[in-house]
Every structure is written in structure tokens, then in C-alpha cells.
Protein backbone atom coordinates (compact mmCIF):
# COMPACT_ATOMS: atom_id res chain seq x y z
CA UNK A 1 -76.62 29.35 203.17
CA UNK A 2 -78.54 28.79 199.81
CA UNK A 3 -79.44 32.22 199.35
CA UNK A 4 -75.58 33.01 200.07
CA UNK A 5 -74.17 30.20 197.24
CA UNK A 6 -76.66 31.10 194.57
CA UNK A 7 -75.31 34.97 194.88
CA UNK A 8 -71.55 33.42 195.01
CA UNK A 9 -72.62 31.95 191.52
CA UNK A 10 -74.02 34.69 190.12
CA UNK A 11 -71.63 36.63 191.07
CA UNK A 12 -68.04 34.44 190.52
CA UNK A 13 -69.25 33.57 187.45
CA UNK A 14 -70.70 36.90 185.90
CA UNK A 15 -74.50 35.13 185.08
CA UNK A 16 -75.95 38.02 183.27
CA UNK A 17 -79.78 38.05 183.65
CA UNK A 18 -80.16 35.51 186.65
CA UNK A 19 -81.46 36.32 189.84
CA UNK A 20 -80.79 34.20 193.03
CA UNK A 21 -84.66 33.37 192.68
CA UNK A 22 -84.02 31.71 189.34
CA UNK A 23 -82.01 29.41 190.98
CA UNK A 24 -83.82 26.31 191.70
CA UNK A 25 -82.16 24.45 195.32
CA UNK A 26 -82.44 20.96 194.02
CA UNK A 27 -81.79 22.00 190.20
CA UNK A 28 -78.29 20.91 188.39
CA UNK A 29 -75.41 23.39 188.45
CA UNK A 30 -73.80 21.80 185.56
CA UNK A 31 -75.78 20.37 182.94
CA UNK A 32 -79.75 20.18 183.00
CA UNK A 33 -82.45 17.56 184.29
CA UNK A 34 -85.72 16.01 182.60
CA UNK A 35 -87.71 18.81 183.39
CA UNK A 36 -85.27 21.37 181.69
CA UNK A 37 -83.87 23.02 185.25
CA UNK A 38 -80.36 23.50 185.68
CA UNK A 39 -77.97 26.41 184.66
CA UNK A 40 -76.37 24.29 182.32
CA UNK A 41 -72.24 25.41 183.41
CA UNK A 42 -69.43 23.61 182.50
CA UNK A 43 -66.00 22.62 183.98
CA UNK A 44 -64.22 25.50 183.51
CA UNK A 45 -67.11 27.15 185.57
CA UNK A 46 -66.79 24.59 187.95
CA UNK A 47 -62.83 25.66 188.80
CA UNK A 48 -63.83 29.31 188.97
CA UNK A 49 -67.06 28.67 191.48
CA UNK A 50 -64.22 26.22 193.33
CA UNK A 51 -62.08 28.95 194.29
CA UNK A 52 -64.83 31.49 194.31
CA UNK A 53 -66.41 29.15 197.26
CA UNK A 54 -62.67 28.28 199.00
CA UNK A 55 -62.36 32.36 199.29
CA UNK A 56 -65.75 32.97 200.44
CA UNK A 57 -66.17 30.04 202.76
CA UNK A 58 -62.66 28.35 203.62
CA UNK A 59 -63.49 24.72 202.16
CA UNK A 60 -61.94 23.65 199.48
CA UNK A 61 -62.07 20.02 197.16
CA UNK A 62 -60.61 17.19 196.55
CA UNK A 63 -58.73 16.70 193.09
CA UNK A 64 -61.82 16.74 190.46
CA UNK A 65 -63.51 12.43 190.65
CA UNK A 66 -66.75 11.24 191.36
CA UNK A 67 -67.49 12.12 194.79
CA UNK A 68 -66.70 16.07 194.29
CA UNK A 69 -69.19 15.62 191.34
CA UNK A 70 -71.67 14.85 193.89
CA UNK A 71 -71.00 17.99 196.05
CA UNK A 72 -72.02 20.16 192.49
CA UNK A 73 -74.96 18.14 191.87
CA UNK A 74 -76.52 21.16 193.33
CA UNK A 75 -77.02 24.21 195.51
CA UNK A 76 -78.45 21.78 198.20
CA UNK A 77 -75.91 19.75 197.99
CA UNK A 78 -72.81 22.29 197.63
CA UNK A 79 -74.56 24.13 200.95
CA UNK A 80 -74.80 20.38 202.92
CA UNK A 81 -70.73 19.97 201.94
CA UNK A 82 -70.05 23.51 202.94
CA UNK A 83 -71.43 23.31 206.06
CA UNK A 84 -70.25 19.84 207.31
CA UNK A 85 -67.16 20.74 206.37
CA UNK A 86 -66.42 24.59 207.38
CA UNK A 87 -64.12 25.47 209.77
């Protein structure tokens, strides 16, 4: 499922020169951590890999608040909400 998301991102959201190995599981989507990891997108990214993931996978959010935050803390986390809530 990981390896499956981090090509959805690449991919919805045209990352030139990232590979789905550059992608670190546990890493922020949006923004960075302490030890520099993350891809750094923003919210605008964050509607476009929202529909880009209700297409691929049939789950869609909530209205944008705190807890959806949670689910794009990360690729783990986006593939634990995808799965526990897929169809």
C-alpha cells in the first residue's frame, strides 16, 4: 500500500526528480520534521492528492480540521486511513 501512495504522489502531483524510494514512510507530507525529512507540500497539494487518492482508492475526507490533518501526517498514516476505511 505504501509503495502504491508514494507513486499516487509522485504522480498526482507531478514531483519532478523524486523517486518512490525518496519517500521516507514515517516522513511529513506537508511541511518538514527536525531531522529535515518531509516533502515539504502545501494545501493546495493536499486537495489535488485528496481527489487523486478518492479516484484511485474510493475513500474520500472529511471537510479539511484537525483529525484529517492527522491522516496526512504521513504515508504511514494516509495507508492505515486508506485501508480501515476502503470499501
Amino acid at each position: 500500500m505504501n509503495d502504491k501512495i508514494k507513486e499516487l504522489l509522485i504522480k498526482s502531483l507531478e514531483l519532478e526528480d523524486i523517486t518512490p524510494a525518496d519517500i521516507i514512510d514515517d516522513a511529513p507530507i506537508f511541511g518538514v520534521n527536525e531531522k529535515g525529512e518531509g516533502l515539504g507540500l502545501d494545501s493546495i497539494d493536499a486537495l489535488e492528492l485528496g481527489i487523486a487518492i478518492k479516484d484511485t482508492f474510493g475513500v474520500s475526507f472529511a471537510v479539511q480540521n484537525e483529525e484529517t490533518k492527522k491522516h496526512f501526517a504521513s504515508v504511514n498514516a494516509l495507508a492505515a486511513y486508506i485501508s480501515a476505511n476502503q470499501k
